[in-house]
Protein backbone atom coordinates (compact mmCIF):
# COMPACT_ATOMS: atom_id res chain seq x y z
CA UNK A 1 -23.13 -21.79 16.77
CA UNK A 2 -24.45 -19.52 13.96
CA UNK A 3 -28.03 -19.16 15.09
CA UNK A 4 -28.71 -16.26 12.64
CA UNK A 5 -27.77 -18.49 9.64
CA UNK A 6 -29.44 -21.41 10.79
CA UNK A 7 -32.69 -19.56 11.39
CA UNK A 8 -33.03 -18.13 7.77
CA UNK A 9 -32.10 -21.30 6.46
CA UNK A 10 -35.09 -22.68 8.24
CA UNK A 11 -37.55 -19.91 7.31
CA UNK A 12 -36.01 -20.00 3.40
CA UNK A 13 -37.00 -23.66 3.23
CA UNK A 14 -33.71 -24.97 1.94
CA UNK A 15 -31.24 -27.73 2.72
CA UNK A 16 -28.28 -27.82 3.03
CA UNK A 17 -26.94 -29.62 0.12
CA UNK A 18 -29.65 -26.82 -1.66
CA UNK A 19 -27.76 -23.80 -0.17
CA UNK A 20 -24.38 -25.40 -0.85
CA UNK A 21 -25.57 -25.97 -4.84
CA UNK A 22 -26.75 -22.62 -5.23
CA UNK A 23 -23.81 -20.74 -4.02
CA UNK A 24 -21.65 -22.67 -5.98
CA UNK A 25 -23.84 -21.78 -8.96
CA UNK A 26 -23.51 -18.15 -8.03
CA UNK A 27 -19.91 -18.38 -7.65
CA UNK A 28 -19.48 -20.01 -11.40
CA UNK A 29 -21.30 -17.00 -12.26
CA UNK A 30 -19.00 -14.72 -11.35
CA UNK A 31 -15.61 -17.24 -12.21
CA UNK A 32 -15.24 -18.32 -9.07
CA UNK A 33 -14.96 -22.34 -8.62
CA UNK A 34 -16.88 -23.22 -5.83
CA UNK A 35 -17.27 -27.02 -4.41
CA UNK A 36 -19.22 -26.36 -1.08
CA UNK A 37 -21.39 -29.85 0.35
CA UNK A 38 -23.60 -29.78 2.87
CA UNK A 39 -20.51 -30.48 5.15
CA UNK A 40 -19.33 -27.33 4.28
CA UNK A 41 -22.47 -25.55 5.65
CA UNK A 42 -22.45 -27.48 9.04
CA UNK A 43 -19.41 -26.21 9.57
CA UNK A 44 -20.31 -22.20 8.29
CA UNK A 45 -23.68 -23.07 11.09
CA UNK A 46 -20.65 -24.33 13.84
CA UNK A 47 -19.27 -20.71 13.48
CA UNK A 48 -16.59 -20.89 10.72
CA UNK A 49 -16.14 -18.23 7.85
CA UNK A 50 -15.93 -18.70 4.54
CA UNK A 51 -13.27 -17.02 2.79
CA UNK A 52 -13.12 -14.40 0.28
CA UNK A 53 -16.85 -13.64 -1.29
CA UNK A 54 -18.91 -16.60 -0.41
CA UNK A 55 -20.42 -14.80 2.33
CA UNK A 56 -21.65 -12.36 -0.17
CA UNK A 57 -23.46 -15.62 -2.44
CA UNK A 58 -25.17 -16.63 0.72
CA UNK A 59 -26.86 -13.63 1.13
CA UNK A 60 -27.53 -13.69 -2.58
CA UNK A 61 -29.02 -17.27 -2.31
CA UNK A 62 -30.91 -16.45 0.92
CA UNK A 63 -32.07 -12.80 -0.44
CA UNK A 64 -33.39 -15.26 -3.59
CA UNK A 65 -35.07 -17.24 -1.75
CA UNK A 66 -37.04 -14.93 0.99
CA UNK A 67 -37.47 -12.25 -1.59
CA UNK A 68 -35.92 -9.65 0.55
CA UNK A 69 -32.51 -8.76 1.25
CA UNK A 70 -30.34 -10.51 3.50
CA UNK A 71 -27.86 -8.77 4.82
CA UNK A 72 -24.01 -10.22 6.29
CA UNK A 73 -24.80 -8.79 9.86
CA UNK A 74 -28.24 -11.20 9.21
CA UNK A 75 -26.39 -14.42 8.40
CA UNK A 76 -24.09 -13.92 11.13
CA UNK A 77 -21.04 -13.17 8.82
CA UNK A 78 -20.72 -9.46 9.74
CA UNK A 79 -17.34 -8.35 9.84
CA UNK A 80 -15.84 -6.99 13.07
CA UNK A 81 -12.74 -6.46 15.04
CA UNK A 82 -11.86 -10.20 15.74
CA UNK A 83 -11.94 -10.79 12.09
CA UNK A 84 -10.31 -7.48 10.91
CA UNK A 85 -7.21 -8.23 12.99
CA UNK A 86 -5.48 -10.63 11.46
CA UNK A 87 -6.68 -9.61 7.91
CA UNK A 88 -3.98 -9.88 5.20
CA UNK A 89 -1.45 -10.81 7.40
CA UNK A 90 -0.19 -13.58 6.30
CA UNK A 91 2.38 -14.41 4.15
CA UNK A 92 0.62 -17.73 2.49
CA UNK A 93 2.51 -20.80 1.81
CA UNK A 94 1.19 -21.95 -1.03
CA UNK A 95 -0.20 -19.86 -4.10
CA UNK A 96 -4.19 -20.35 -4.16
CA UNK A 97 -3.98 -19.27 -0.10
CA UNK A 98 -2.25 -16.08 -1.25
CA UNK A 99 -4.93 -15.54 -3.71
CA UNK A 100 -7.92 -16.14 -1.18
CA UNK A 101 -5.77 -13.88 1.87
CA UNK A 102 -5.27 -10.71 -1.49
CA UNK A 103 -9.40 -10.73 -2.48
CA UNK A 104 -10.32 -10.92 1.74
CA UNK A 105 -7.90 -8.19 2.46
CA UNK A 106 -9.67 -6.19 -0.37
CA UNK A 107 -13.41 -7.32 0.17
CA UNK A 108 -12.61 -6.43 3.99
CA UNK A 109 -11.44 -2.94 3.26
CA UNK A 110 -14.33 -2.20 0.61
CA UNK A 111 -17.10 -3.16 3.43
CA UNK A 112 -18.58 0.42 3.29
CA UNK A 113 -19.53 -0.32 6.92
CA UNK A 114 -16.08 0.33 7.68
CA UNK A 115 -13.72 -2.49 9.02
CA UNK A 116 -12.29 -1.97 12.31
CA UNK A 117 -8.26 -2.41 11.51
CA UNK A 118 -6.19 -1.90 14.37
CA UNK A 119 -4.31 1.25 13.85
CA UNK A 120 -0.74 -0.42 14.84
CA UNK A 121 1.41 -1.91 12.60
CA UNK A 122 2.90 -5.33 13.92
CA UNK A 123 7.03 -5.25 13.36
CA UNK A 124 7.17 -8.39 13.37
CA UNK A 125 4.16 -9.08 10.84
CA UNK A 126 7.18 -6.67 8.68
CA UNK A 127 9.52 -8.91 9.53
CA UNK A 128 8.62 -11.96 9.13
CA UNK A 129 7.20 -11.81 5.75
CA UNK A 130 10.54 -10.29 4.40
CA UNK A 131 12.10 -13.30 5.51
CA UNK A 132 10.00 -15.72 3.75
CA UNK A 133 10.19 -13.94 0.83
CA UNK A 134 14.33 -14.13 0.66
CA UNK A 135 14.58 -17.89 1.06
CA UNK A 136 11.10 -19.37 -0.18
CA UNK A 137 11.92 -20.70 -3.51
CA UNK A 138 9.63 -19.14 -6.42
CA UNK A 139 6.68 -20.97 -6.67
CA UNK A 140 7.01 -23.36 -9.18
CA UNK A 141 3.49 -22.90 -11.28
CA UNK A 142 1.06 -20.40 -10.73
CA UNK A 143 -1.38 -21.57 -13.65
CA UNK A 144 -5.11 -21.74 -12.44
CA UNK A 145 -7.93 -23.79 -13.77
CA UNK A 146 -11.43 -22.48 -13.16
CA UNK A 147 -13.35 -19.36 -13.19
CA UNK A 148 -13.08 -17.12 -16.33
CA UNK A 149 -10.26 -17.09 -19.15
CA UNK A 150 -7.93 -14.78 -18.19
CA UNK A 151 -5.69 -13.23 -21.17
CA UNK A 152 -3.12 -10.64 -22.14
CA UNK A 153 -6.01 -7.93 -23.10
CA UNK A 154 -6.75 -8.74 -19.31
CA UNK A 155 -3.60 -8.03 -17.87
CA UNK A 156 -2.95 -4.85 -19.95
CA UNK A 157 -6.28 -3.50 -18.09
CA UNK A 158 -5.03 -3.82 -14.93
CA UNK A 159 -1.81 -2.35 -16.32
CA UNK A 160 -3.48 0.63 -17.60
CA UNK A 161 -5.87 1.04 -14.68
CA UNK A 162 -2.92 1.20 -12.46
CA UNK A 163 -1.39 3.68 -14.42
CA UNK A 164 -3.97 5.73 -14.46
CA UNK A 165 -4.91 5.85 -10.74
CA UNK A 166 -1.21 6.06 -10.22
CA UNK A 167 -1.59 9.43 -11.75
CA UNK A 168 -4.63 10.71 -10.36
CA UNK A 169 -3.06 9.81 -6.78
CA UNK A 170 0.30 11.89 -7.85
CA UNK A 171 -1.85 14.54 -8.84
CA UNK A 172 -5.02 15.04 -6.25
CA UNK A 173 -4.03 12.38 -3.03
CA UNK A 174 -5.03 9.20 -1.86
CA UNK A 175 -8.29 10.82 0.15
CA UNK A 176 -9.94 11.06 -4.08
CA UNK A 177 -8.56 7.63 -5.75
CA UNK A 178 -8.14 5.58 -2.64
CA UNK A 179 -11.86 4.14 -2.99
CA UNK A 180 -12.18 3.71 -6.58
CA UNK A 181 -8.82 1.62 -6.57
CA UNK A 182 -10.08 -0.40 -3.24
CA UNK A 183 -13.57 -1.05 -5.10
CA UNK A 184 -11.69 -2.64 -8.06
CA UNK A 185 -9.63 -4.91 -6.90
CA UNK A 186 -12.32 -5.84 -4.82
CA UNK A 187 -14.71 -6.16 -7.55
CA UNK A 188 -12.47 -6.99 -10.94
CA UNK A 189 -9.10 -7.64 -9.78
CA UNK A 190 -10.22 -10.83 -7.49
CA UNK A 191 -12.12 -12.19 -10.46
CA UNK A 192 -9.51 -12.25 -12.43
CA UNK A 193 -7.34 -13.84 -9.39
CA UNK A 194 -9.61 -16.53 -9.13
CA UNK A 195 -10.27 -17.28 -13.16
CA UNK A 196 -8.18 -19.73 -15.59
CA UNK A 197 -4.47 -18.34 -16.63
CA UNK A 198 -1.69 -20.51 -18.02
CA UNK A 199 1.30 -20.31 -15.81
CA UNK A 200 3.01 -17.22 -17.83
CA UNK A 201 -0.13 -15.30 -17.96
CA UNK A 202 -0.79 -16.02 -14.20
CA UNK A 203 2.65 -14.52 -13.45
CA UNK A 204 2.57 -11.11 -15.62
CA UNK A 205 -0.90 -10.76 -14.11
CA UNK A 206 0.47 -11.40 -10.70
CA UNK A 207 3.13 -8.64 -11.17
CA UNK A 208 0.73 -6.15 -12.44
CA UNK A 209 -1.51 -7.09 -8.96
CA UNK A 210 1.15 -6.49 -6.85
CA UNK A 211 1.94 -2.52 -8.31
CA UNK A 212 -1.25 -2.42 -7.93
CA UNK A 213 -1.85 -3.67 -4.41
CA UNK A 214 1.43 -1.74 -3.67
CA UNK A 215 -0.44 1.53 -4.84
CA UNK A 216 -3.36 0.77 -2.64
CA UNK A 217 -0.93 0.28 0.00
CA UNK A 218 0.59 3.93 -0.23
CA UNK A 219 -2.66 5.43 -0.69
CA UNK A 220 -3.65 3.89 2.63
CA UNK A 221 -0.74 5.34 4.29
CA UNK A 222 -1.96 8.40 2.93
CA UNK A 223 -5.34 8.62 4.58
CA UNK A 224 -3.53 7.78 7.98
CA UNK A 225 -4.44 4.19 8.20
CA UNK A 226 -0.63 2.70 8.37
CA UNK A 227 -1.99 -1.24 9.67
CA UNK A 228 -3.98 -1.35 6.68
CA UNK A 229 -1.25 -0.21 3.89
CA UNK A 230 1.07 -2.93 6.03
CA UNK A 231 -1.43 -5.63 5.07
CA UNK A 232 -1.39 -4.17 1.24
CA UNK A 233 2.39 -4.56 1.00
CA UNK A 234 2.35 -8.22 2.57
CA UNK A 235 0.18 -8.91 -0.09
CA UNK A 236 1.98 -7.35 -3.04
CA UNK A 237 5.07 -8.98 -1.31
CA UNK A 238 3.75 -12.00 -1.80
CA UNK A 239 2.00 -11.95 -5.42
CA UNK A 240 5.93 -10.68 -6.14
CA UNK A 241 6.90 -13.56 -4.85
CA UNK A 242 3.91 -15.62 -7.38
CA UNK A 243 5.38 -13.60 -10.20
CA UNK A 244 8.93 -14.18 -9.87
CA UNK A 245 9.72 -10.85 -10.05
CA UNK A 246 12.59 -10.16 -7.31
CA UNK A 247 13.35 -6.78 -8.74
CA UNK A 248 9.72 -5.81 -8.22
CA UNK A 249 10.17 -7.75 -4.64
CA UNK A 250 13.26 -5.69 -3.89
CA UNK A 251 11.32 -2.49 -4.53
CA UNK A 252 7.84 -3.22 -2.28
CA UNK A 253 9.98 -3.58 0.47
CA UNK A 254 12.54 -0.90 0.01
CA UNK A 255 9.68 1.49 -1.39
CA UNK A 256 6.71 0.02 0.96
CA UNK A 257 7.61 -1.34 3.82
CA UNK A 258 10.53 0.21 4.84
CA UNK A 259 8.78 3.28 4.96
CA UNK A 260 6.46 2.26 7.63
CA UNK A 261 8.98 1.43 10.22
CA UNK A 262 10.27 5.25 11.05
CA UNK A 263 7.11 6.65 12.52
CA UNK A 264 7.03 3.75 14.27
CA UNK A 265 10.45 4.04 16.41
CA UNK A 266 12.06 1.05 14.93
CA UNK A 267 14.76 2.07 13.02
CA UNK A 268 16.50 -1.25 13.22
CA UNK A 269 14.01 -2.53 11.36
CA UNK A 270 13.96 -0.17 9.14
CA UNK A 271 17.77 -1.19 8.30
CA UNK A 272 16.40 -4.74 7.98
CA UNK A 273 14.35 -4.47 5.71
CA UNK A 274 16.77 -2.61 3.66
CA UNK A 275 19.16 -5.23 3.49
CA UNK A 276 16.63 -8.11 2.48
CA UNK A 277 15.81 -6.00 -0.29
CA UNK A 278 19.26 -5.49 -1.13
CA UNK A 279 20.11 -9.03 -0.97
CA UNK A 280 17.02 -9.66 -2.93
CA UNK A 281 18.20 -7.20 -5.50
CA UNK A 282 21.63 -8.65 -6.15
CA UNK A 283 22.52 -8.76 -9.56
CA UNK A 284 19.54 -6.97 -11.01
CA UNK A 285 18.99 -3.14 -12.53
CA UNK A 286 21.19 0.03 -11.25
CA UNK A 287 17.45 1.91 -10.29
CA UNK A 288 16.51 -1.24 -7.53
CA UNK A 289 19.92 -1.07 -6.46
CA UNK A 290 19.71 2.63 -6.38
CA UNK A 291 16.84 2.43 -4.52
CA UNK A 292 17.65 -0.27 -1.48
CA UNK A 293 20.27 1.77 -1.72
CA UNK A 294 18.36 4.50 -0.48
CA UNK A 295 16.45 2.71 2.05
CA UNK A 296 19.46 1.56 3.44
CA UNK A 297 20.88 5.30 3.97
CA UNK A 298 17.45 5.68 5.99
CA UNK A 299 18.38 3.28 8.17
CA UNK A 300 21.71 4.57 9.33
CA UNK A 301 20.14 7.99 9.43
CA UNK A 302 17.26 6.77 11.77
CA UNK A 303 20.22 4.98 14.10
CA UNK A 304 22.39 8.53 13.87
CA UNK A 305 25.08 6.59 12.15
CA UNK A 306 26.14 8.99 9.65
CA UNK A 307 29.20 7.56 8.49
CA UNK A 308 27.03 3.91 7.24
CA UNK A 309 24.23 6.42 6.12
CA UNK A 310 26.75 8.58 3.90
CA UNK A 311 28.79 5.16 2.55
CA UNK A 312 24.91 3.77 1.60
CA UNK A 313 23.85 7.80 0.21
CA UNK A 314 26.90 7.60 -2.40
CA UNK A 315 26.72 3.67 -2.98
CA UNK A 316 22.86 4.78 -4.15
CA UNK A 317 23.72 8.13 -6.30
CA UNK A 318 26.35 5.93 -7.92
CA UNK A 319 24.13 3.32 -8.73
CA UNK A 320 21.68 4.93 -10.30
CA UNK A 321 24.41 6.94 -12.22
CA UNK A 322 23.80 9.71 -14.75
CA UNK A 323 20.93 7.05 -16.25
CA UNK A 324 17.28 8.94 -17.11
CA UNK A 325 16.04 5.49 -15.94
CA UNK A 326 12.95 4.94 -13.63
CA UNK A 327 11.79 1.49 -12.37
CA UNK A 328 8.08 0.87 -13.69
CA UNK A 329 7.58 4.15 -15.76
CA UNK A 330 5.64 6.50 -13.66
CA UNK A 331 3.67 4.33 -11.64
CA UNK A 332 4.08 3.43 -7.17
CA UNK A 333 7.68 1.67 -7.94
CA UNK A 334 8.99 4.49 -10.14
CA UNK A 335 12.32 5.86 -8.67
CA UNK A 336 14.53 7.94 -10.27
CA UNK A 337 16.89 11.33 -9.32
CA UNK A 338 13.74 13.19 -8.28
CA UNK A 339 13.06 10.15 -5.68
CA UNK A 340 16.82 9.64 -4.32
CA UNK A 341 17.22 12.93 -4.15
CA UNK A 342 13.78 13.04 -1.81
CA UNK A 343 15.27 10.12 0.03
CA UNK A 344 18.69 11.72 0.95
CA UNK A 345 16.35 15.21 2.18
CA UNK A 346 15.22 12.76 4.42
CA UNK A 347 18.16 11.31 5.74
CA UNK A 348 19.83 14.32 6.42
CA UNK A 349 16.88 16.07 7.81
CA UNK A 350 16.97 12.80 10.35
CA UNK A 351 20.73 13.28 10.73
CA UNK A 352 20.38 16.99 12.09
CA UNK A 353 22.05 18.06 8.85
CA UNK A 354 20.12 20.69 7.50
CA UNK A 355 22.59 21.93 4.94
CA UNK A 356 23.19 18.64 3.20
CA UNK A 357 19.22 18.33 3.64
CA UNK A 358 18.22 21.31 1.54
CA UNK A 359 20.89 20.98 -0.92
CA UNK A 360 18.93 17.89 -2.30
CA UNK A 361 15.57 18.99 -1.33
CA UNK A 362 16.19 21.57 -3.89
CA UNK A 363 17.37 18.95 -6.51
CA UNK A 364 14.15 17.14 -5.59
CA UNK A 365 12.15 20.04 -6.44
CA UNK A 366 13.90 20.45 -9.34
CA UNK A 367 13.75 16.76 -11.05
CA UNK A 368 10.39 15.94 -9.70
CA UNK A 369 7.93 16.78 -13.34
CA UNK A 370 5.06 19.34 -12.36
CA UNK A 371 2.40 16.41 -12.20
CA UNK A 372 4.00 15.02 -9.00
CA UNK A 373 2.54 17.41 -6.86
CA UNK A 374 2.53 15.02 -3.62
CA UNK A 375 6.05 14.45 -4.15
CA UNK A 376 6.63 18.59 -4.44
CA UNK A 377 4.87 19.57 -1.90
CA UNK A 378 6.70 16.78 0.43
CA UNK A 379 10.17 17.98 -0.80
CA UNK A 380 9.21 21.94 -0.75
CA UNK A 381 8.16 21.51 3.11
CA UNK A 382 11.48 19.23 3.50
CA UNK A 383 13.20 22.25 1.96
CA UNK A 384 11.32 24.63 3.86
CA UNK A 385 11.94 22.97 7.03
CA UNK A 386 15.76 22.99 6.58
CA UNK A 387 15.75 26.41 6.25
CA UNK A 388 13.98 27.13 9.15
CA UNK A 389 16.95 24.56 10.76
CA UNK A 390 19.46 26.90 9.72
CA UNK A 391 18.23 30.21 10.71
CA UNK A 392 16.69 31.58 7.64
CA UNK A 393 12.62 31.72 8.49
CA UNK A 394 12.19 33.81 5.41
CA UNK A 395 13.51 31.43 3.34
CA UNK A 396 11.53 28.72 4.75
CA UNK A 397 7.98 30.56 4.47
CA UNK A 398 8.85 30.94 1.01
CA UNK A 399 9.54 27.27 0.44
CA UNK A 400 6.60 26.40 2.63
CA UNK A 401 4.24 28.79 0.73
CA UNK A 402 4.92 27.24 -2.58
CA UNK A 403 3.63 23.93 -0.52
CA UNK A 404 0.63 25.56 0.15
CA UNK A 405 -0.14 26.92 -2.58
CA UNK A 406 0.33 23.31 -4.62
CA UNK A 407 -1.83 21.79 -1.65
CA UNK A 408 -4.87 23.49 -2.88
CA UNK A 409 -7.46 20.29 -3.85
CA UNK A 410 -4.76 17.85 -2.71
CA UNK A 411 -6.47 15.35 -0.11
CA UNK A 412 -3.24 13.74 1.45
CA UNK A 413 -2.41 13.10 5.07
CA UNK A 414 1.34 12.87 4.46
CA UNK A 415 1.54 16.61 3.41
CA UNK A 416 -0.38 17.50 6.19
CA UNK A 417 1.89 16.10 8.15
CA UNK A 418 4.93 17.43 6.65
CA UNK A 419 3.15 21.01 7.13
CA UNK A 420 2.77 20.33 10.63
CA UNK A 421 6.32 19.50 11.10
CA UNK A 422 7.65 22.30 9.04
CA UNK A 423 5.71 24.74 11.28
CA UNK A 424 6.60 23.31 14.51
CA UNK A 425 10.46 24.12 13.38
CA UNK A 426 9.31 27.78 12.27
CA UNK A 427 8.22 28.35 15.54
CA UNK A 428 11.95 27.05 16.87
CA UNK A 429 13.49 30.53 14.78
CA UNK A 430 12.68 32.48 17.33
CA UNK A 431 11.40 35.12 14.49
CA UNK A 432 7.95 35.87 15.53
CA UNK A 433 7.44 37.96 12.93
CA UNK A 434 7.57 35.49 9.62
CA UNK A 435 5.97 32.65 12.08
CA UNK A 436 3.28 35.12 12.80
CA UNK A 437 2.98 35.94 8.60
CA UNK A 438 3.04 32.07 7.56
CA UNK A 439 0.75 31.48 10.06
CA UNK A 440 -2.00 33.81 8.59
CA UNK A 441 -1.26 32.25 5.32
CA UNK A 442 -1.84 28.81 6.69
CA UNK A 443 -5.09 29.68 8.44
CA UNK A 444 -6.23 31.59 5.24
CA UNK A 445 -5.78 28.71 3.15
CA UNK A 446 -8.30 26.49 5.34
CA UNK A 447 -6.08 23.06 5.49
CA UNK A 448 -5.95 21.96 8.97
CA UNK A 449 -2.34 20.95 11.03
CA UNK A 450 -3.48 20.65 14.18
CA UNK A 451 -2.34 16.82 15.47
């Protein structure tokens, strides 16, 4: 029982059916299309949630009506750890559920109270959702009556804003963007969602969600907080799956999810996911090829199978070809030579090949355009740790210096943690001497490695 609610409805003087109305007024005031009874707030008073904002209206209602202002943790709606866990989970049957589970993930995660996520990702919440996605049919109509009109010159907005904090993630890390992209899908994005769109508009707006949602996704990952980018890509899976985009399907998991699985010791899955996406990407462009591809390779790597991991390495170069193609322009699914070059570092560097893993770190760091400076930093420690791999420490403080030097006003776990594994292999040279230099650079430089 939701004593909390049930006592301010009491000392705000309002019925039911009252409190019902006015939040549905509020909602049509904001395009959402709202059909609460006074059934509907028995059952809120019984314990159960509402979805998506309507918590939010009946605060607003109750705030209206005392004068003062009502907070979630007053009306009993607060959100906390039984809530958070299962937050954007799912992998909804049925397109207005997948809109509802996309704007709670996002209003959950802009709570500036801080939701409690668990800080493991489930494999099998990877799993399972790749599955779905391979043999659900494409939802048949995704048009939406209700809400505002949503048009093209709404759709290219989301485009551009994507683009845009695409860029200023590339260029500073996810620790500056990460809130300002959170806050809009949050506050723009799920209006849209939950306006009117024809079924053709509905599905170019649902692809330009899901890079979106993808981005937020990766810029999770980037602050450290891996359960919650797993709950981005499920969605962004999904709104794929809304769009009918199987190219842009292909590349979430191959680009997204696949990625999560390594730190996780689950290289099997890793592989998994690899395939679905390369099954998903049958018959489509030589870059999503390119890149399952890719993924694949990091698989095999992961399992120490290097003769599957060097059949999938070519299978992707040869792909991709000599083409100056890139999926998505510049944006979270871009991948070009700069990217499968990164890929293959990283497969070698997991194979114990340091040779084969510098020789296309370097051709990383030489396709990736200065404004990537994640991306160079990543692939100038991956360089610099392969040196250190074969013996030359001077070599690999000069890689890893460049690193640091490009790190300057980047906020990014992920190159943090690439420092810290580049100078746990300089210390395995056994010269003291260029460990002892790079580490007074590192200290003078102020960004912290300690785990």
């Amino acid at each position: 029982m939701n004593q909390r609610l049930e006592a301010l409805i009491e000392e705000a003087g309002i019925s039911h059916a009252g409190l019902a109305h006015r939040v549905n007024l509020r909602g049509r005031n904001v395009g959402l299309d709202l059909r609460y009874d006074k059934t509907s707030v028995s059952r809120w008073l019984r314990g159960q949630r509402p979805r998506g904002r309507t918590t939010t209206l009946i605060a607003e209602v109750l705030s209206e009506k005392l004068d003062r202002t009502v907070s979630l943790d007053e009306i009993g709606m607060a959100f906390g750890r039984s809530l958070a866990s299962g937050v954007g989970l799912q992998f909804a049957a049925d397109v207005p559920s997948a809109v509802e589970n996309a704007c709670e993930l996002w209003l959950s995660d802009a709570d500036p109270r801080g939701l409690l996520f668990s800080s493991t990702v489930s494999v099998s919440a990877l799993i399972g959702p790749s599955r779905d996605w391979l043999i659900w049919a494409p939802d048949a109509d995704v048009a939406r009556v209700g809400g505002c009109e949503v048009g093209a010159s709404d759709v290219e907005a989301v485009r551009a804003t994507t683009q845009a904090l695409g860029r200023l993630d590339c260029r500073f890390g996810a620790g500056h963007g990460r809130p300002i992209a959170v806050h809009y899908l949050n506050t723009f994005v799920s209006g849209l969602l939950r306006g009117s769109y024809s079924d053709g508009v509905g599905r170019t707006l649902f692809a330009e969600v899901a890079q979106l949602t993808m981005l937020a996704g990766y810029m999770a990952l980037d602050v450290d907080r891996p359960s919650l980018a797993q709950r981005y890509y499920i969605q962004a899976l999904r709104m794929t799956q809304m769009a009918g985009d199987r190219a842009l399907g292909s590349l979430v998991l191959a680009l997204g999810m696949s990625r999560l699985a390594p730190d996780l010791g689950h290289p099997r899955e890793v592989l998994q996911l690899a395939l679905v996406a390369r099954e998903g990407a049958h018959g489509l462009g030589a870059a999503t090829k390119s890149a399952c591809h890719a993924a694949e390779a990091r698989g095999y790597a992961l399992l120490g199978d290097a003769r599957s991991c060097g059949t999938a390495a070519q299978r992707a170069v040869a792909a991709l070809g000599d083409a100056e193609q890139a999926v998505r322009g510049e944006g979270i699914m871009a991948f070009d030579r700069a990217f499968l070059a990164q890929e293959l570092a990283h497969c070698y560097q997991d194979l114990n090949q340091p040779s084969e893993s510098a020789h296309w770190a370097r051709e990383a760091l030489a396709a990736h355009p200065p404004h990537r400076v994640r991306q160079r930093v990543i692939v100038s420690l991956l360089l610099a740790g392969a040196e250190a791999e074969r013996g030359n420490p001077r070599q690999a403080s000069h890689a890893a210096t460049g690193a640091l030097e490009l790190m300057t006003g980047l906020r990014s776990h992920l190159c943090v943690r690439y420092l810290r594994d580049f100078t746990r292999r300089l210390r395995t040279c056994g010269d003291a001497a260029a460990t002892e230099e790079f580490n007074a650079l590192l200290s003078d430089s102020g960004i912290p490695v300690q785990a």
